[in-house]
N, C-alpha and C. Protein backbone atom coordinates (compact mmCIF):
# COMPACT_ATOMS: atom_id res chain seq x y z
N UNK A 1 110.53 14.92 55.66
CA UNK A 1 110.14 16.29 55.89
C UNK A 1 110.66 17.15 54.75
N UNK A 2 109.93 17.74 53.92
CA UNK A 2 110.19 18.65 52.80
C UNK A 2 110.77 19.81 53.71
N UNK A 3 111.36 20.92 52.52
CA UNK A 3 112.12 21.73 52.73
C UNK A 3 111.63 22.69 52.40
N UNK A 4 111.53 23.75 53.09
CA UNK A 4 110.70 24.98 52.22
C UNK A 4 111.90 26.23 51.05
N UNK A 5 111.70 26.28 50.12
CA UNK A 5 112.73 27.28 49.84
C UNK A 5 112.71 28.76 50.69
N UNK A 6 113.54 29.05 50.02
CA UNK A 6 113.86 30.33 50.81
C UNK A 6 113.16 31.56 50.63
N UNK A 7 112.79 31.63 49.47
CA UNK A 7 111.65 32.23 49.20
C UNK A 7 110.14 32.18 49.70
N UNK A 8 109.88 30.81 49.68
CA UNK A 8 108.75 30.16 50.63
C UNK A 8 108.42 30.77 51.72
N UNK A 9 109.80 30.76 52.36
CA UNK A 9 109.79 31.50 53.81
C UNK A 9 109.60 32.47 53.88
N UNK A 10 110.01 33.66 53.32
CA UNK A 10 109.92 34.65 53.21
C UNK A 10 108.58 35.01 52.57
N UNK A 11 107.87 34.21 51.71
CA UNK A 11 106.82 34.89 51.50
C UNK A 11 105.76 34.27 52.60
N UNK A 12 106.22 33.38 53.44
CA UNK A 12 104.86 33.01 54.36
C UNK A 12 105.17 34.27 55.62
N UNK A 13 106.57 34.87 55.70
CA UNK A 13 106.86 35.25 57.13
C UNK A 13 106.10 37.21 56.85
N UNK A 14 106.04 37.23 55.14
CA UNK A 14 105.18 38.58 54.90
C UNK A 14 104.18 38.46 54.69
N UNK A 15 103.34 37.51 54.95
CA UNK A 15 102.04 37.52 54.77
C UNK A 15 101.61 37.13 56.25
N UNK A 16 102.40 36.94 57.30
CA UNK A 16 102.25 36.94 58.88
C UNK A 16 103.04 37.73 59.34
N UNK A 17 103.60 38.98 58.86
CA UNK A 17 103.61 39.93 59.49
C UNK A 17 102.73 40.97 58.92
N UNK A 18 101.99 40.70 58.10
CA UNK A 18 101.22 41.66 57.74
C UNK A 18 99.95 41.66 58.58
N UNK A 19 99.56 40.41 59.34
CA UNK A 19 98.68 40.37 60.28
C UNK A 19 98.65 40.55 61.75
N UNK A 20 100.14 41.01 61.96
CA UNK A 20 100.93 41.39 63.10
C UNK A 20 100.78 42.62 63.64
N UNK A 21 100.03 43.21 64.94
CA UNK A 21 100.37 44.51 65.25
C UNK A 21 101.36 44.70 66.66
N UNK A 22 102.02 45.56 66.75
CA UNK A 22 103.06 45.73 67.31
C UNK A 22 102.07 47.19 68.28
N UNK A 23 102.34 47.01 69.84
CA UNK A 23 101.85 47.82 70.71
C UNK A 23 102.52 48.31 71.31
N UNK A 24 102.57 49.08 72.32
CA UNK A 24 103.80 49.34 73.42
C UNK A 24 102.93 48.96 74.74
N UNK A 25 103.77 48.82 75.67
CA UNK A 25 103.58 47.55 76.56
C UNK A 25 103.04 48.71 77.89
N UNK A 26 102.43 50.13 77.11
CA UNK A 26 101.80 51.23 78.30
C UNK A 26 100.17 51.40 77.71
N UNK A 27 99.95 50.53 76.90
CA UNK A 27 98.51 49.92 76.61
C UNK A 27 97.89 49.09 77.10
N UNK A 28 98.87 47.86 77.99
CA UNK A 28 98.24 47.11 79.39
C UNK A 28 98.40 47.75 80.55
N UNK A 29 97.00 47.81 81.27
CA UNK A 29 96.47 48.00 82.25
C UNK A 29 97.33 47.58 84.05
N UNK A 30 97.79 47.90 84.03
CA UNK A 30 98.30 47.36 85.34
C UNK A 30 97.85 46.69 85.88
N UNK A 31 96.65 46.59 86.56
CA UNK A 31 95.57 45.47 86.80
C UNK A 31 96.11 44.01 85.87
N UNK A 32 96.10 44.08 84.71
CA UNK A 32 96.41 43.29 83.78
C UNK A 32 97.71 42.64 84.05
N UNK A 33 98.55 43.43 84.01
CA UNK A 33 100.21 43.53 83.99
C UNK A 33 100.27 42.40 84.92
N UNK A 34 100.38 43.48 86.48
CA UNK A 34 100.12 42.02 87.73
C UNK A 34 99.42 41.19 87.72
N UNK A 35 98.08 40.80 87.22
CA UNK A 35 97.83 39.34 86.98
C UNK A 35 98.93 38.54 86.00
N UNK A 36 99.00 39.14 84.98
CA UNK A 36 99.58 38.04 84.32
C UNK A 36 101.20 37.77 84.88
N UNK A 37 101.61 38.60 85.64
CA UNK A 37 103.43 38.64 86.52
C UNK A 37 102.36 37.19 87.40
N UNK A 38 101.54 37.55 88.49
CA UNK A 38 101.58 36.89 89.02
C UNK A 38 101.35 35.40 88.72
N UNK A 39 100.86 35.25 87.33
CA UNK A 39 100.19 33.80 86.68
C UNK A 39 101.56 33.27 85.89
N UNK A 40 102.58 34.51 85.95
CA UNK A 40 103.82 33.86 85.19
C UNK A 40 105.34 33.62 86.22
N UNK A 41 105.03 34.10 87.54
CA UNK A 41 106.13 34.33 87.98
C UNK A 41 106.91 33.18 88.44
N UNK A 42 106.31 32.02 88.85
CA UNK A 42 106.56 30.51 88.58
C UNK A 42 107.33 29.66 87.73
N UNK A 43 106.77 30.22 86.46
CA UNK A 43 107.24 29.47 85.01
C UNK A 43 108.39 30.37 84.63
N UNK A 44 107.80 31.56 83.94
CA UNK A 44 109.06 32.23 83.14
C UNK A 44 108.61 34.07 83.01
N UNK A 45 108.52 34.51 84.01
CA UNK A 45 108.23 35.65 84.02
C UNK A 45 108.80 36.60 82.85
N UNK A 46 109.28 36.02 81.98
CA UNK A 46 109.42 36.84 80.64
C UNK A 46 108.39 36.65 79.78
N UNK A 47 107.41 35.87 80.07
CA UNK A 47 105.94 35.71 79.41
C UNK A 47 104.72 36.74 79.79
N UNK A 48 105.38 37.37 81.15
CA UNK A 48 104.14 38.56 81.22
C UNK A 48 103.60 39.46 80.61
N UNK A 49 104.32 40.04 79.62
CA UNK A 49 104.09 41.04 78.78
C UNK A 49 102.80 40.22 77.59
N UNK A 50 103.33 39.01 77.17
CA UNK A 50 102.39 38.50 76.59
C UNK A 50 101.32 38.22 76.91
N UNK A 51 100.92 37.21 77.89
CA UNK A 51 99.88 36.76 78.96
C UNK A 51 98.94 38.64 79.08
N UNK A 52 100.02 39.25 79.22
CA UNK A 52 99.31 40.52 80.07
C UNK A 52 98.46 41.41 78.95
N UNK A 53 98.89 41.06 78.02
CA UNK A 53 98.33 41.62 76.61
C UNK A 53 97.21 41.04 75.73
N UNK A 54 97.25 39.46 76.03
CA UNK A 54 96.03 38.98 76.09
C UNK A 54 95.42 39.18 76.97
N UNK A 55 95.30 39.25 77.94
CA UNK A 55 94.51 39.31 79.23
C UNK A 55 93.52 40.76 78.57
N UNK A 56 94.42 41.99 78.25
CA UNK A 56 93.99 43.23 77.92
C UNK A 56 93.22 43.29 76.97
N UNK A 57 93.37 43.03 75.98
CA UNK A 57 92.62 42.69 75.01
C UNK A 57 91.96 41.53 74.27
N UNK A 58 91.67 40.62 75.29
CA UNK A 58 90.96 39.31 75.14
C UNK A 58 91.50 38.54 74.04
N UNK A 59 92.22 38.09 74.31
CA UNK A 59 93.29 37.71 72.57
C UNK A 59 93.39 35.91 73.09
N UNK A 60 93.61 35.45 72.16
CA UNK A 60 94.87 34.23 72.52
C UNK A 60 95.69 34.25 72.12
N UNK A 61 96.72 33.57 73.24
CA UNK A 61 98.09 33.31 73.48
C UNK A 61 98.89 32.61 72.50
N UNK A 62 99.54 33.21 71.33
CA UNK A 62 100.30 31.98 70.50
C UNK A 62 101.50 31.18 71.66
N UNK A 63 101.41 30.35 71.87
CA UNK A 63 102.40 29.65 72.26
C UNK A 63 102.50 28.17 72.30
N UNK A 64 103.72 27.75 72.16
CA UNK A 64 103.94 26.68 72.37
C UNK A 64 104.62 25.44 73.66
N UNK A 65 104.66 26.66 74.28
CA UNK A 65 105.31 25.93 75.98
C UNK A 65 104.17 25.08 76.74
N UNK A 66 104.31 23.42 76.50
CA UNK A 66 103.28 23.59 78.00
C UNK A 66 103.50 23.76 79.03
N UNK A 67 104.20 24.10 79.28
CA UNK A 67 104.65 23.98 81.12
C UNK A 67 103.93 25.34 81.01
N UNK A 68 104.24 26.53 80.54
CA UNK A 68 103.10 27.90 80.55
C UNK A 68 101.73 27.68 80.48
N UNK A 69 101.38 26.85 79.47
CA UNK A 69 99.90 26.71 79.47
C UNK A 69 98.78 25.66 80.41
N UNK A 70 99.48 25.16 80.81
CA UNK A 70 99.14 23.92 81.95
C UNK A 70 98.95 24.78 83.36
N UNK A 71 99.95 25.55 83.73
CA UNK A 71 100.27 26.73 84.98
C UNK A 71 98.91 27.98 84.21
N UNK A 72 98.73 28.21 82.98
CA UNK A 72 97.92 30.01 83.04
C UNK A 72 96.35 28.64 83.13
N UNK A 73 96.69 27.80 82.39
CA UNK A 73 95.16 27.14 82.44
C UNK A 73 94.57 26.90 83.88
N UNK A 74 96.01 26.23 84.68
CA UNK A 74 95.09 26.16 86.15
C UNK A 74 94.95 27.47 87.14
N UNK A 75 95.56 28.08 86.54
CA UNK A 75 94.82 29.40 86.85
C UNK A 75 93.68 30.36 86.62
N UNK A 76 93.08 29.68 85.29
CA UNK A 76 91.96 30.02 84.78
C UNK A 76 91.75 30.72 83.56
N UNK A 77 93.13 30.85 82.93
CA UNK A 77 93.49 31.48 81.60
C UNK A 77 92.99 30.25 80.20
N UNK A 78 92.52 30.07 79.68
CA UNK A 78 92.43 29.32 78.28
C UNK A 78 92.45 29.10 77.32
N UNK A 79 92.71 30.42 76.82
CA UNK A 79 92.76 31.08 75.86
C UNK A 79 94.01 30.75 74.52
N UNK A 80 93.93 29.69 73.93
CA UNK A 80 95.45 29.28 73.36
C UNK A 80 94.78 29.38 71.95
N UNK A 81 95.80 29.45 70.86
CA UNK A 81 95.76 29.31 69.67
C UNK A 81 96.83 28.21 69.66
N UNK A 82 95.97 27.29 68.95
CA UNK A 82 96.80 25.65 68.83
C UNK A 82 96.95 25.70 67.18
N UNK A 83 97.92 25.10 67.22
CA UNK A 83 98.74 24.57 65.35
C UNK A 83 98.66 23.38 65.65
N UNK A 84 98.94 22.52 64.60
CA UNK A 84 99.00 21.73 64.11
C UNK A 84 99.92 21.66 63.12
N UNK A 85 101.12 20.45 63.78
CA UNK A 85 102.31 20.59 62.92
C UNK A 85 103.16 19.51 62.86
């Protein structure tokens, strides 16, 4: 496994935050909010805000947990952005 320099990093982590927008969490819908509490409250209810923000704006979910995505999928959520790594 190569090593990235340090610089490397830094220039991949500004060229992905430059594609990053930052919201406040009174732009999801309540409607929204409680679905996604209720699709997370099982697993890790510190994922609602996320879940609830895709939900709002039709997005996918970066993540890497399956135990989250196995639980929002059988709930009817599908929405994942997959890597390869």
């Amino acid at each position: 496994m190569q090593k990235e320099s340090e610089e490397e990093v830094y220039g991949f982590l500004g060229k992905m935050l430059k594609r990053v927008s930052f919201v406040k969490e009174g732009v999801v819908s309540v409607e929204n909010y409680e679905k996604a509490n209720t699709m997370c409250r099982k697993i890790d209810e510190n994922d609602t805000p996320f879940v609830a923000l895709a939900l709002e704006i039709d997005a996918y979910l970066f993540t890497g947990d399956e135990k989250l995505k196995k639980v929002l999928k059988d709930k009817g959520f599908d929405k994942f952005l997959l890597i390869n790594y």
